[in-house]
PDB file of N, CA and C in Angstrom:
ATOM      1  N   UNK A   1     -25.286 -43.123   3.224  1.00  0.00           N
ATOM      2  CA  UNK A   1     -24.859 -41.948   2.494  1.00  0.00           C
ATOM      3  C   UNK A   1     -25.516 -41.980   1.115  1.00  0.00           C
ATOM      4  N   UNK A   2     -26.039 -41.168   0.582  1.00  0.00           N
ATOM      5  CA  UNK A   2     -26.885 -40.630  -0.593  1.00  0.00           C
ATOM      6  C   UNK A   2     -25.811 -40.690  -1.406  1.00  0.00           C
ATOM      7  N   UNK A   3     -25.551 -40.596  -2.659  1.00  0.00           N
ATOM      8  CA  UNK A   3     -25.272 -40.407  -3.757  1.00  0.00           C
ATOM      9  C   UNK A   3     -26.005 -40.101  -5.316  1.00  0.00           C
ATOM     10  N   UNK A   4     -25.442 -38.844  -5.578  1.00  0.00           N
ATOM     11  CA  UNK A   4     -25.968 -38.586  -6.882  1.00  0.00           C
ATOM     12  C   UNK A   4     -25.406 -37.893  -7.580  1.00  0.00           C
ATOM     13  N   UNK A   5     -24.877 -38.346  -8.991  1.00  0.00           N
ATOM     14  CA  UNK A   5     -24.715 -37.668  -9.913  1.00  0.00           C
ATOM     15  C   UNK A   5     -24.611 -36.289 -10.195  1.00  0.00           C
ATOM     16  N   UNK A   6     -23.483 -35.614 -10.844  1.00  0.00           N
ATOM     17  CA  UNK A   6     -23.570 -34.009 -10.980  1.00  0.00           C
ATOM     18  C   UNK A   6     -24.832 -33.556 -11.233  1.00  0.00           C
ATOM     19  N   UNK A   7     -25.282 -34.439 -12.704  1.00  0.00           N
ATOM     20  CA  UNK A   7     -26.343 -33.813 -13.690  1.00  0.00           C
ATOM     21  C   UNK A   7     -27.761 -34.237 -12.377  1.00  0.00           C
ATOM     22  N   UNK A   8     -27.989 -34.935 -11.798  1.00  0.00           N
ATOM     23  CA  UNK A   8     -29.027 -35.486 -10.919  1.00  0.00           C
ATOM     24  C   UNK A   8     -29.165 -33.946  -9.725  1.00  0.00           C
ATOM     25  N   UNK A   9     -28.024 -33.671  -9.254  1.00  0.00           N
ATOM     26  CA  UNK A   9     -27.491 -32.784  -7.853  1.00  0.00           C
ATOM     27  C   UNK A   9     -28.546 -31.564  -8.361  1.00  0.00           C
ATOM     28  N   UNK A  10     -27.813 -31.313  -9.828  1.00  0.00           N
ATOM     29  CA  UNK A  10     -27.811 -29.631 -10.704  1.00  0.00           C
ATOM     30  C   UNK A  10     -29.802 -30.261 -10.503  1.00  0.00           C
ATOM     31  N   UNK A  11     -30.039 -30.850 -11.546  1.00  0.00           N
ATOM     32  CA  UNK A  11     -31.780 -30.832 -11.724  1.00  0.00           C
ATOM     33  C   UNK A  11     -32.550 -30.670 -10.599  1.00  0.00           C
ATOM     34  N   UNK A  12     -32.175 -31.754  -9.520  1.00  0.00           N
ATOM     35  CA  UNK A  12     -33.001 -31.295  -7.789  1.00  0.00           C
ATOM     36  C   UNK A  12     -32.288 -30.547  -6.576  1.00  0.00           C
ATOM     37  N   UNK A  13     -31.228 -29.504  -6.992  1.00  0.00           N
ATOM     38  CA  UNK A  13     -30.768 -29.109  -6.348  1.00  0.00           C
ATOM     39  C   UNK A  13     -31.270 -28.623  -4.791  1.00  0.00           C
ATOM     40  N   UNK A  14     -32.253 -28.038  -5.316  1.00  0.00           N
ATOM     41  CA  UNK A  14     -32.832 -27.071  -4.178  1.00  0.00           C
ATOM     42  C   UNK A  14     -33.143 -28.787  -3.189  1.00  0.00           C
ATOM     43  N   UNK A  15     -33.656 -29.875  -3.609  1.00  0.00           N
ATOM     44  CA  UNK A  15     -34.416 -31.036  -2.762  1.00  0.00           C
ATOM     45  C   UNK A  15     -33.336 -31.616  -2.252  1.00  0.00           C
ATOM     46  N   UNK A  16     -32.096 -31.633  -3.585  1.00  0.00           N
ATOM     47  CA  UNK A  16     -30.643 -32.272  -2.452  1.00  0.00           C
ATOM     48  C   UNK A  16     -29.888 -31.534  -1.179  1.00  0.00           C
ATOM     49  N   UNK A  17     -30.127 -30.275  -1.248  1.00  0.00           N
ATOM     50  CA  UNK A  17     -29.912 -29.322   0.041  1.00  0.00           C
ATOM     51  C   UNK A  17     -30.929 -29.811   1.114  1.00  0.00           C
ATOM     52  N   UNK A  18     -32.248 -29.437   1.029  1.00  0.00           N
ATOM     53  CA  UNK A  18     -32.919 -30.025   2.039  1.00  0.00           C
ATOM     54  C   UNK A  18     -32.848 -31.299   2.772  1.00  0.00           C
ATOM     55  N   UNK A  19     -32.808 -32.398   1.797  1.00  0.00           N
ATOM     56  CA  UNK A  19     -32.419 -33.713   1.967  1.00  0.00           C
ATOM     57  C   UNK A  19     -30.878 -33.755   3.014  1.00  0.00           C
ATOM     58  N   UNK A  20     -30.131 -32.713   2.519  1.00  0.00           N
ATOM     59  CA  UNK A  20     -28.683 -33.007   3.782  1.00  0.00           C
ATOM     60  C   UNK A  20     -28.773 -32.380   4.849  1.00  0.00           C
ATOM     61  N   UNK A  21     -29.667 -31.241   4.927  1.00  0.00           N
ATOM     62  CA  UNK A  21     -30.144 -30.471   6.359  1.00  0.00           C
ATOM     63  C   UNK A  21     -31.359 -31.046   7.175  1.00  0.00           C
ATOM     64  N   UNK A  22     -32.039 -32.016   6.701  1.00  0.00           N
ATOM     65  CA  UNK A  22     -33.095 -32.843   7.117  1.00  0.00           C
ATOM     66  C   UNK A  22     -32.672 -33.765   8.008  1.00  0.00           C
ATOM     67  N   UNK A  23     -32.112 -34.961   6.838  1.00  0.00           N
ATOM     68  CA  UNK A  23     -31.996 -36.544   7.310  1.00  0.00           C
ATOM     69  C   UNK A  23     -30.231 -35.994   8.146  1.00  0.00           C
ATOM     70  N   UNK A  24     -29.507 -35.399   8.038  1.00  0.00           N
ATOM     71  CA  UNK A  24     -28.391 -35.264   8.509  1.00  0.00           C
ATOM     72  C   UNK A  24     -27.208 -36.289   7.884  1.00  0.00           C
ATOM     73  N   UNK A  25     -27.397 -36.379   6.844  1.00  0.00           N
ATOM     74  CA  UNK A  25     -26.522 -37.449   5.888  1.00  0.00           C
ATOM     75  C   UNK A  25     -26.079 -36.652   4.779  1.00  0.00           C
ATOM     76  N   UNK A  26     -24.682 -37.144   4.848  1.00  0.00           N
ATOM     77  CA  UNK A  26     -23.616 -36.313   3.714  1.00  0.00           C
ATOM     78  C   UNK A  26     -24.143 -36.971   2.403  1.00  0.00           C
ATOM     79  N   UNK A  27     -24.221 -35.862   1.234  1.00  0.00           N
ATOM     80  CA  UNK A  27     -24.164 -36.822  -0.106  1.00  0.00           C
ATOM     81  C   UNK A  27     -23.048 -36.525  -0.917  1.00  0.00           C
ATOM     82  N   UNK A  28     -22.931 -37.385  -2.027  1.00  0.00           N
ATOM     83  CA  UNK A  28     -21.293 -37.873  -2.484  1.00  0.00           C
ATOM     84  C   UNK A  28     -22.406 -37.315  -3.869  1.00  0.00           C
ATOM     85  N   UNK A  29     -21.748 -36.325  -4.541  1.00  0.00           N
ATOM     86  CA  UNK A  29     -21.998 -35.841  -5.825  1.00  0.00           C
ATOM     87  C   UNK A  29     -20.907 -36.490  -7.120  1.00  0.00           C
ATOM     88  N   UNK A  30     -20.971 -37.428  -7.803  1.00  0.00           N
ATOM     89  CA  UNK A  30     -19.856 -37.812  -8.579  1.00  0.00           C
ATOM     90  C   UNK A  30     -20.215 -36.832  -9.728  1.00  0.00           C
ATOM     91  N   UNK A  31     -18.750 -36.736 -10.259  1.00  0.00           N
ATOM     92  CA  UNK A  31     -18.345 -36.514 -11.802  1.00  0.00           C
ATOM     93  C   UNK A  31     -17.919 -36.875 -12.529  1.00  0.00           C
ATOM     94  N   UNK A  32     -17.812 -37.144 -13.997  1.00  0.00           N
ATOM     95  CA  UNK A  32     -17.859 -37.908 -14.877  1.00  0.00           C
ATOM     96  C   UNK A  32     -16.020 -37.575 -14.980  1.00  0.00           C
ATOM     97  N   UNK A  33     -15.852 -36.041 -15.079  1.00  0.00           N
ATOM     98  CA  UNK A  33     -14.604 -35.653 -15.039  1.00  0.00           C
ATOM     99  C   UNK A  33     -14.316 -34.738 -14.464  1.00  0.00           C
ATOM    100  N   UNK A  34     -13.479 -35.270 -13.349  1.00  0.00           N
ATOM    101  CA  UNK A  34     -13.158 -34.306 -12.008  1.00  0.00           C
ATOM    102  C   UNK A  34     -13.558 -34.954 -11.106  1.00  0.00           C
ATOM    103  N   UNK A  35     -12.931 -34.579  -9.730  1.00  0.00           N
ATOM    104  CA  UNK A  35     -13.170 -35.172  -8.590  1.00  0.00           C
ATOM    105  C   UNK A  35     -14.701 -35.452  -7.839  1.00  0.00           C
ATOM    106  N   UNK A  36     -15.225 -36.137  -7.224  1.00  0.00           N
ATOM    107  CA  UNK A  36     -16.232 -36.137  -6.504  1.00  0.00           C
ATOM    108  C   UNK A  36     -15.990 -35.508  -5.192  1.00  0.00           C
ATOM    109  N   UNK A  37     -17.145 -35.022  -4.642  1.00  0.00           N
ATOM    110  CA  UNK A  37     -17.373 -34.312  -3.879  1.00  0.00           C
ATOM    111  C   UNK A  37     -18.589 -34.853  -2.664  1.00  0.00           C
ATOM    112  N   UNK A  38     -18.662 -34.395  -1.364  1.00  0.00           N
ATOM    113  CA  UNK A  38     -19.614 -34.166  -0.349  1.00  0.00           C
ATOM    114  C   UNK A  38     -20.141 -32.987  -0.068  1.00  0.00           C
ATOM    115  N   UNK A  39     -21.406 -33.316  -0.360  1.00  0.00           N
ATOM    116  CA  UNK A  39     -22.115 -32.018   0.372  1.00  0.00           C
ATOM    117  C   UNK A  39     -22.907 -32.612   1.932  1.00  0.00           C
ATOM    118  N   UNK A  40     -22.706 -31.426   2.781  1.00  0.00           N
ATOM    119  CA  UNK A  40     -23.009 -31.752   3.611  1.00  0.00           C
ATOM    120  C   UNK A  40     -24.140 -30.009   4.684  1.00  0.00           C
ATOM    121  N   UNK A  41     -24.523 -30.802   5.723  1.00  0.00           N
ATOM    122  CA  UNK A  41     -24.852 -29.416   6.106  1.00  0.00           C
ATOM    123  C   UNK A  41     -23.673 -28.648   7.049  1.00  0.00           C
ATOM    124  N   UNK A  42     -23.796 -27.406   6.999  1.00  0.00           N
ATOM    125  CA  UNK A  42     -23.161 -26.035   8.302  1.00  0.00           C
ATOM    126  C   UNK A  42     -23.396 -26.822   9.444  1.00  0.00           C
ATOM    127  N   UNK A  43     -24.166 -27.444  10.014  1.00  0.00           N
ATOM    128  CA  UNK A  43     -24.622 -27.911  11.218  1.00  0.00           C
ATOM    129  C   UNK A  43     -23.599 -29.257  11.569  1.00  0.00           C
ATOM    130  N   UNK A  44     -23.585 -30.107  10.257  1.00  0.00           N
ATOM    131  CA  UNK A  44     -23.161 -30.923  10.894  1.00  0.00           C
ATOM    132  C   UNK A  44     -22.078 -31.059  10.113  1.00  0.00           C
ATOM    133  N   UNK A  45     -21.045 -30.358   9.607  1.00  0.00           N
ATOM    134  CA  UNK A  45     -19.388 -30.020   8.922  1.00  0.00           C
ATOM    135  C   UNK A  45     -19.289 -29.218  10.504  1.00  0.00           C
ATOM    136  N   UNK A  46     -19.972 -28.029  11.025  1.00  0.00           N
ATOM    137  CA  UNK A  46     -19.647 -27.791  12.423  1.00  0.00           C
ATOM    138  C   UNK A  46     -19.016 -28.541  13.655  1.00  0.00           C
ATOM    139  N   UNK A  47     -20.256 -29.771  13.643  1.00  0.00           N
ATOM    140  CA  UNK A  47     -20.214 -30.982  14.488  1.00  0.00           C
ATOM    141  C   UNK A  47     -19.281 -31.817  14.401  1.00  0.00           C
ATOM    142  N   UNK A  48     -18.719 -32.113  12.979  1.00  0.00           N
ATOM    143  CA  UNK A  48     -17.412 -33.067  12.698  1.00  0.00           C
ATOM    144  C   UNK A  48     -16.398 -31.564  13.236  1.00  0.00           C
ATOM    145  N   UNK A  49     -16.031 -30.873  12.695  1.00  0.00           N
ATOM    146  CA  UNK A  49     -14.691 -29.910  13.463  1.00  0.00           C
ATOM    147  C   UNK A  49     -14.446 -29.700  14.706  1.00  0.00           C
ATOM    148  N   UNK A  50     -15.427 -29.720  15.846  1.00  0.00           N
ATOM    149  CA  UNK A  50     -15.594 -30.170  17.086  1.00  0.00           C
ATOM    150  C   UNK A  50     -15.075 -31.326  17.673  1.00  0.00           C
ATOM    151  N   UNK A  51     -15.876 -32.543  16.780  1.00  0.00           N
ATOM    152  CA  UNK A  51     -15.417 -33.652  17.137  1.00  0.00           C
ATOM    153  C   UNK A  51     -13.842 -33.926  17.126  1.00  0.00           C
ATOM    154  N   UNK A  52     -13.054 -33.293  16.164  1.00  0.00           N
ATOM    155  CA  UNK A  52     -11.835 -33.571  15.350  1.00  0.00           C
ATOM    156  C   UNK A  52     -11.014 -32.744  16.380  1.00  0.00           C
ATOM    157  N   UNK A  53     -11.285 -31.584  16.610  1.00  0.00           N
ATOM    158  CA  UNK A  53     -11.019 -30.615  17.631  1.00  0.00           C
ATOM    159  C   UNK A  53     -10.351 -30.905  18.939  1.00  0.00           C
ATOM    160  N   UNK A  54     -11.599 -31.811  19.323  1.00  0.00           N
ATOM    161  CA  UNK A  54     -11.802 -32.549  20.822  1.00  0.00           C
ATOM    162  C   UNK A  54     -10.869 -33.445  20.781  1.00  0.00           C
ATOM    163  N   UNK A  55     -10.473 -34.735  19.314  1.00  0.00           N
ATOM    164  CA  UNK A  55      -9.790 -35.755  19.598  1.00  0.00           C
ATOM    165  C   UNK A  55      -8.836 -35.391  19.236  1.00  0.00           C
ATOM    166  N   UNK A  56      -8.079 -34.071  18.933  1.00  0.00           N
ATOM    167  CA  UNK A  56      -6.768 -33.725  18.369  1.00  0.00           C
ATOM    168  C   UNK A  56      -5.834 -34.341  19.142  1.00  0.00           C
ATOM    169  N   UNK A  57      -5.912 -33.782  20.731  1.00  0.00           N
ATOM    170  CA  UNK A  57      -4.490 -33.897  21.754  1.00  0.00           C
ATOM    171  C   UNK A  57      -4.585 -35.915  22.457  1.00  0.00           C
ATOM    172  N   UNK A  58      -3.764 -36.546  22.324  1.00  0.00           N
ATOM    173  CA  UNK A  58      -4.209 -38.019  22.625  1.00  0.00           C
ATOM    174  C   UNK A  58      -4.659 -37.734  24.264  1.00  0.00           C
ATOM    175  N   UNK A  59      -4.190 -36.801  25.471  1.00  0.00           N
ATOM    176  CA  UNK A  59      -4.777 -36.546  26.404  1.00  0.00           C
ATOM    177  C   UNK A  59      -6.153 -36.761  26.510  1.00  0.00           C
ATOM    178  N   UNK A  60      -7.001 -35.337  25.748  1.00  0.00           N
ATOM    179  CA  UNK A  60      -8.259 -35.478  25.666  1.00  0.00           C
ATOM    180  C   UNK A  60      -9.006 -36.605  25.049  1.00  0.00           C
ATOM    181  N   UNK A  61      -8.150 -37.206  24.035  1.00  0.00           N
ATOM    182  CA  UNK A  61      -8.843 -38.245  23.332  1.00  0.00           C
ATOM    183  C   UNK A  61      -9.222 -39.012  24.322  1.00  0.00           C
ATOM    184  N   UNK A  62      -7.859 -39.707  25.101  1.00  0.00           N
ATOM    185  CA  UNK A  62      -8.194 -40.980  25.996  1.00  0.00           C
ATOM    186  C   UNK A  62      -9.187 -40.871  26.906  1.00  0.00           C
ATOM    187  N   UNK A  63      -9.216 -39.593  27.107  1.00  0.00           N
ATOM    188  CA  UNK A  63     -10.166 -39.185  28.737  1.00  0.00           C
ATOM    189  C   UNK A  63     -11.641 -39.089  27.966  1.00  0.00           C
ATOM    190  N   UNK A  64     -11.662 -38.689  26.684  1.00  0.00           N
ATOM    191  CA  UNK A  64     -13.239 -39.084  26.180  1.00  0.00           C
ATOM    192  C   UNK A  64     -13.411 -40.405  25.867  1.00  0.00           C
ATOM    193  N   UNK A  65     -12.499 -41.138  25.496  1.00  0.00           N
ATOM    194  CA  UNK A  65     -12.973 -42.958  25.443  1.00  0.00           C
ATOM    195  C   UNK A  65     -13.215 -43.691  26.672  1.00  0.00           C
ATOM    196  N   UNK A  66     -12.704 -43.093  27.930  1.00  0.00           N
ATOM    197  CA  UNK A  66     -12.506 -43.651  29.241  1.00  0.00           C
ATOM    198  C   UNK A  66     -13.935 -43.241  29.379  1.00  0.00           C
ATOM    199  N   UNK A  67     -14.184 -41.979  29.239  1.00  0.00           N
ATOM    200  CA  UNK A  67     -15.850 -41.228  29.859  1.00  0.00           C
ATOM    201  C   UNK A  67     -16.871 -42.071  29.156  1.00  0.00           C
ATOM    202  N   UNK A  68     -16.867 -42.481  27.752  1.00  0.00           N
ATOM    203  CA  UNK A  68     -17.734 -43.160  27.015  1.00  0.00           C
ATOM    204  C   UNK A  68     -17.767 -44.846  27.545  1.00  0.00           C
ATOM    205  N   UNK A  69     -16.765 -45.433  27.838  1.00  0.00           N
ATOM    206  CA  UNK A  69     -16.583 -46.659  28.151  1.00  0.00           C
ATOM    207  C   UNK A  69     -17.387 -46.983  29.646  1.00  0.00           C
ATOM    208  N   UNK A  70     -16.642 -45.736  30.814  1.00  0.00           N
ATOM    209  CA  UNK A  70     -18.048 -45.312  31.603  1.00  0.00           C
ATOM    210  C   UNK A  70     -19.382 -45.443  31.961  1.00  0.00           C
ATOM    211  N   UNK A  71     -19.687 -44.871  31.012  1.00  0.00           N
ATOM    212  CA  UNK A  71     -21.132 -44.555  30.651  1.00  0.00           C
ATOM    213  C   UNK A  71     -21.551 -45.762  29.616  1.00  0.00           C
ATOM    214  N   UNK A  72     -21.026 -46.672  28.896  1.00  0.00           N
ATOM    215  CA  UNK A  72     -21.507 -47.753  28.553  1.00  0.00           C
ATOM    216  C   UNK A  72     -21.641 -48.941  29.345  1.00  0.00           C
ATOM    217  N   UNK A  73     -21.014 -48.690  30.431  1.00  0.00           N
ATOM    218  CA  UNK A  73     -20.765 -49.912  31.496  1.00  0.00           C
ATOM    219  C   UNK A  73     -21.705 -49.331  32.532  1.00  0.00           C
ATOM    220  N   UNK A  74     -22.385 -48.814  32.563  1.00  0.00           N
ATOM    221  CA  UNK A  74     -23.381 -48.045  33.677  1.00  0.00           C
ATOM    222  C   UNK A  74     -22.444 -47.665  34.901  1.00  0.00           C
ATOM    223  N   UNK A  75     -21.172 -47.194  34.416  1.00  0.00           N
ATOM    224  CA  UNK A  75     -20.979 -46.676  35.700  1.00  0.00           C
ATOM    225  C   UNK A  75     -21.172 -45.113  35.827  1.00  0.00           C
ATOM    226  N   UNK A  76     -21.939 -44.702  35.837  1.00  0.00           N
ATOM    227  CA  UNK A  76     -21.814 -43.610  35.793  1.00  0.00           C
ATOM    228  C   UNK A  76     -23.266 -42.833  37.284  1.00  0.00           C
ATOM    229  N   UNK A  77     -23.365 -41.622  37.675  1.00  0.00           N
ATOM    230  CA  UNK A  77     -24.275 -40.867  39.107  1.00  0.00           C
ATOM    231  C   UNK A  77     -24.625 -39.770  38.196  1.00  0.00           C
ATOM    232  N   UNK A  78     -25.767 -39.564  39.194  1.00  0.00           N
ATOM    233  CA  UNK A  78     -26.274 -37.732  38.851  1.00  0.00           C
ATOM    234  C   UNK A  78     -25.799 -36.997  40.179  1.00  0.00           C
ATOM    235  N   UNK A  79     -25.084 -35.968  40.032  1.00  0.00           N
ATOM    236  CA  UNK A  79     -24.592 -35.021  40.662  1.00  0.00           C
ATOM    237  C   UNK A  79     -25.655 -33.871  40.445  1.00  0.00           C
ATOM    238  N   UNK A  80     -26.142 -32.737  41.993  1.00  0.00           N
ATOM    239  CA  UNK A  80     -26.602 -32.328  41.934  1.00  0.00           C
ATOM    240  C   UNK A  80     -26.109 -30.656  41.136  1.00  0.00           C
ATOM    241  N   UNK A  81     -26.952 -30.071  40.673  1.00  0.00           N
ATOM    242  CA  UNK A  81     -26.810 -28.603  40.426  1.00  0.00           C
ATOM    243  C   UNK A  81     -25.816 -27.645  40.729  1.00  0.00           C
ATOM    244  N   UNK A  82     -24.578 -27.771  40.184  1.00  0.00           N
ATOM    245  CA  UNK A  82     -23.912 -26.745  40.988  1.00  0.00           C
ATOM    246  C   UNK A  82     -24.241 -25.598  40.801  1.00  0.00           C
ATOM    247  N   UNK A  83     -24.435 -24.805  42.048  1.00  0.00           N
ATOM    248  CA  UNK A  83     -24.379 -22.956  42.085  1.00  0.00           C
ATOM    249  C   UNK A  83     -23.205 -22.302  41.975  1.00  0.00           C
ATOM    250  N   UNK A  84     -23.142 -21.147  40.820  1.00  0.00           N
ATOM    251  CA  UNK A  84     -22.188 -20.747  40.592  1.00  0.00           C
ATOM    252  C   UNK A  84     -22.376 -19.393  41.472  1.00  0.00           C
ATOM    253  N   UNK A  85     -20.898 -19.039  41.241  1.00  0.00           N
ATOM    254  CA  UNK A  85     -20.755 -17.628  42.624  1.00  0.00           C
ATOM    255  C   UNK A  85     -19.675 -16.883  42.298  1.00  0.00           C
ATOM    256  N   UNK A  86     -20.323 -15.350  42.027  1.00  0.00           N
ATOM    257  CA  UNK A  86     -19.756 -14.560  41.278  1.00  0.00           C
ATOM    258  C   UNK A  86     -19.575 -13.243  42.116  1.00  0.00           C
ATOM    259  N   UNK A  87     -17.775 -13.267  42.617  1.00  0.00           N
ATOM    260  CA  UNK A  87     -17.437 -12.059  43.400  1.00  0.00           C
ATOM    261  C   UNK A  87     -17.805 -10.504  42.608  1.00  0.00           C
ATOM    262  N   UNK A  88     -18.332  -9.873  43.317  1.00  0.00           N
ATOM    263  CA  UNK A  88     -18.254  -8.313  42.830  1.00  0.00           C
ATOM    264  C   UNK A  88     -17.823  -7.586  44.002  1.00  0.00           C
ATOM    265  N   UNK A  89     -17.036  -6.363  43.609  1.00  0.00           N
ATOM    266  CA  UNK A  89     -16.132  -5.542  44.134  1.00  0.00           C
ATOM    267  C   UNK A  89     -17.619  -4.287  44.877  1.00  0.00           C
ATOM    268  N   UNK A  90     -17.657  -4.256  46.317  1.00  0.00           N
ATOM    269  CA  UNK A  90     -18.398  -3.025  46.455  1.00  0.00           C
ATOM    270  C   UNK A  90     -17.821  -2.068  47.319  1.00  0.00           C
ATOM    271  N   UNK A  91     -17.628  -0.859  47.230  1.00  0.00           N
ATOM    272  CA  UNK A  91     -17.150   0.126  48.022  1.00  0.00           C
ATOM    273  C   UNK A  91     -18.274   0.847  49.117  1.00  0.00           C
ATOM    274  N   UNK A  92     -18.047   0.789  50.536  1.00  0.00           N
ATOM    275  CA  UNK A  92     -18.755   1.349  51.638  1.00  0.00           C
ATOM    276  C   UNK A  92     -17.837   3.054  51.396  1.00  0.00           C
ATOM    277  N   UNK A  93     -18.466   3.511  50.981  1.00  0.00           N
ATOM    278  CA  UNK A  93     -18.210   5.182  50.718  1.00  0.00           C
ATOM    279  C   UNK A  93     -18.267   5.534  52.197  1.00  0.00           C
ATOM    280  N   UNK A  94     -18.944   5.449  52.915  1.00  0.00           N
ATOM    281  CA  UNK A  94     -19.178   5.800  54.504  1.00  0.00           C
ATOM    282  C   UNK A  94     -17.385   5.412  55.195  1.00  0.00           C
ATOM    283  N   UNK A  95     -17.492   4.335  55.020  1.00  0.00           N
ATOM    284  CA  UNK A  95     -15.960   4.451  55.666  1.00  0.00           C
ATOM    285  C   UNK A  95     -14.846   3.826  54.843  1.00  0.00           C
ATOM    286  N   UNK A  96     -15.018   3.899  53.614  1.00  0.00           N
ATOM    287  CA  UNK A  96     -14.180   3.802  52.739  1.00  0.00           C
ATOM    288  C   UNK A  96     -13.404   2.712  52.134  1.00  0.00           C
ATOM    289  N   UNK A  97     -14.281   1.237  52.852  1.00  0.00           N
ATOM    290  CA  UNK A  97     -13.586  -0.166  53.299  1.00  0.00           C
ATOM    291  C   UNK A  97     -14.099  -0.921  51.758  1.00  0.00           C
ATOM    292  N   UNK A  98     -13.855  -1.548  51.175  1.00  0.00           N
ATOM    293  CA  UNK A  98     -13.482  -1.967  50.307  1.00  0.00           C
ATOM    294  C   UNK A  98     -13.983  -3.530  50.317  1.00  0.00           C
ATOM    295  N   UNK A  99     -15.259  -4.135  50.386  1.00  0.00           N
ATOM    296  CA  UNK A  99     -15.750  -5.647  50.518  1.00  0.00           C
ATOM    297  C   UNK A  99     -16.148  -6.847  48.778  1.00  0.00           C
ATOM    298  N   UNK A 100     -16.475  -7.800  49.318  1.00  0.00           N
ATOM    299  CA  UNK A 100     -16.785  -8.501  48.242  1.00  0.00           C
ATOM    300  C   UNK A 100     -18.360  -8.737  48.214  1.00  0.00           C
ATOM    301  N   UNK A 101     -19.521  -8.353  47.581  1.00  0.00           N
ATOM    302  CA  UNK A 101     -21.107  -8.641  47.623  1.00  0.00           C
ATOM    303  C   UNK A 101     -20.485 -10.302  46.455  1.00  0.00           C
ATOM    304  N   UNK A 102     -20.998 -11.518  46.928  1.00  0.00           N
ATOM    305  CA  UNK A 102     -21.612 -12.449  46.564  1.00  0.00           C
ATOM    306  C   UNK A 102     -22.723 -12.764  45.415  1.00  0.00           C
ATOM    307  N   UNK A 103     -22.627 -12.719  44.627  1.00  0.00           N
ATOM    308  CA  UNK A 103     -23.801 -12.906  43.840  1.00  0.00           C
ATOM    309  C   UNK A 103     -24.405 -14.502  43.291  1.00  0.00           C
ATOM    310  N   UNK A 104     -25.050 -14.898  43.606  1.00  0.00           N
ATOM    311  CA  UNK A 104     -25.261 -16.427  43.080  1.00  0.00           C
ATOM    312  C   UNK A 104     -26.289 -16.363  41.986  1.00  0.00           C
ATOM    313  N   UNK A 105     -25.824 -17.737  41.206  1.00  0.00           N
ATOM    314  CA  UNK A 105     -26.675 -17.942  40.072  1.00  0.00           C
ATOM    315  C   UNK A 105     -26.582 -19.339  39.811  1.00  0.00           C
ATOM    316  N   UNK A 106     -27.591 -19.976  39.232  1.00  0.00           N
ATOM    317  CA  UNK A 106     -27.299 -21.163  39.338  1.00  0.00           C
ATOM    318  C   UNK A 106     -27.004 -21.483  37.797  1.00  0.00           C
ATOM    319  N   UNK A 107     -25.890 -22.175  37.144  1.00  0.00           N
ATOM    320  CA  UNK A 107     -25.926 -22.495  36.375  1.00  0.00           C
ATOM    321  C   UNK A 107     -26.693 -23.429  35.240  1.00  0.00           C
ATOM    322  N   UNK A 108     -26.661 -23.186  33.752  1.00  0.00           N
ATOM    323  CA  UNK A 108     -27.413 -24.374  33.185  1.00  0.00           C
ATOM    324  C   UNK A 108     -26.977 -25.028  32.207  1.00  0.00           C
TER     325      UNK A 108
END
């Protein structure tokens, strides 16, 4: 994590923005008087609320440490492609019968 100074932040401002949307590392702006602060990027303050999101309910939490523990232990397969399949409503006007057309797509 970067750190720099108010008066440092203010002089290279425009280079300390780039620098947190670049390398993807929060920087800690201190003040002499008043609180310190993080700047960080939209991208990845996004990415932490997600994360935080995901581990809110202990349900989901456990079932993402179980999936990671998983996948660190090589247990894990590749499953093929599922095709997704999407009912639409079509009407035979001729005799008035009422069917389902199929539509497939494969998901990505």
């Amino acid at each position: 994590m970067n750190i720099l100074t108010f008066s440092q932040a203010r002089a290279d401002f425009e280079q300390a923005l780039d620098a947190v949307c670049k390398n993807h590392e929060p920087t800690v702006i201190t003040r002499q008087r008043g609180e310190h602060v993080v700047m960080m990027s939209l991208e990845d303050y996004n990415s932490l609320q997600e994360t935080l999101h995901l581990l809110s309910t202990p349900t989901n939490s456990d079932r993402l440490r179980q999936s990671i523990a998983e996948f660190r232990a090589s247990r894990t397969f590749v499953r093929e492609l599922v095709i997704m399949t999407q009912k639409k409503k079509v009407k035979n006007n001729a005799a008035g019968v009422t069917s389902h057309k199929v539509a497939q797509r494969t998901s990505t």
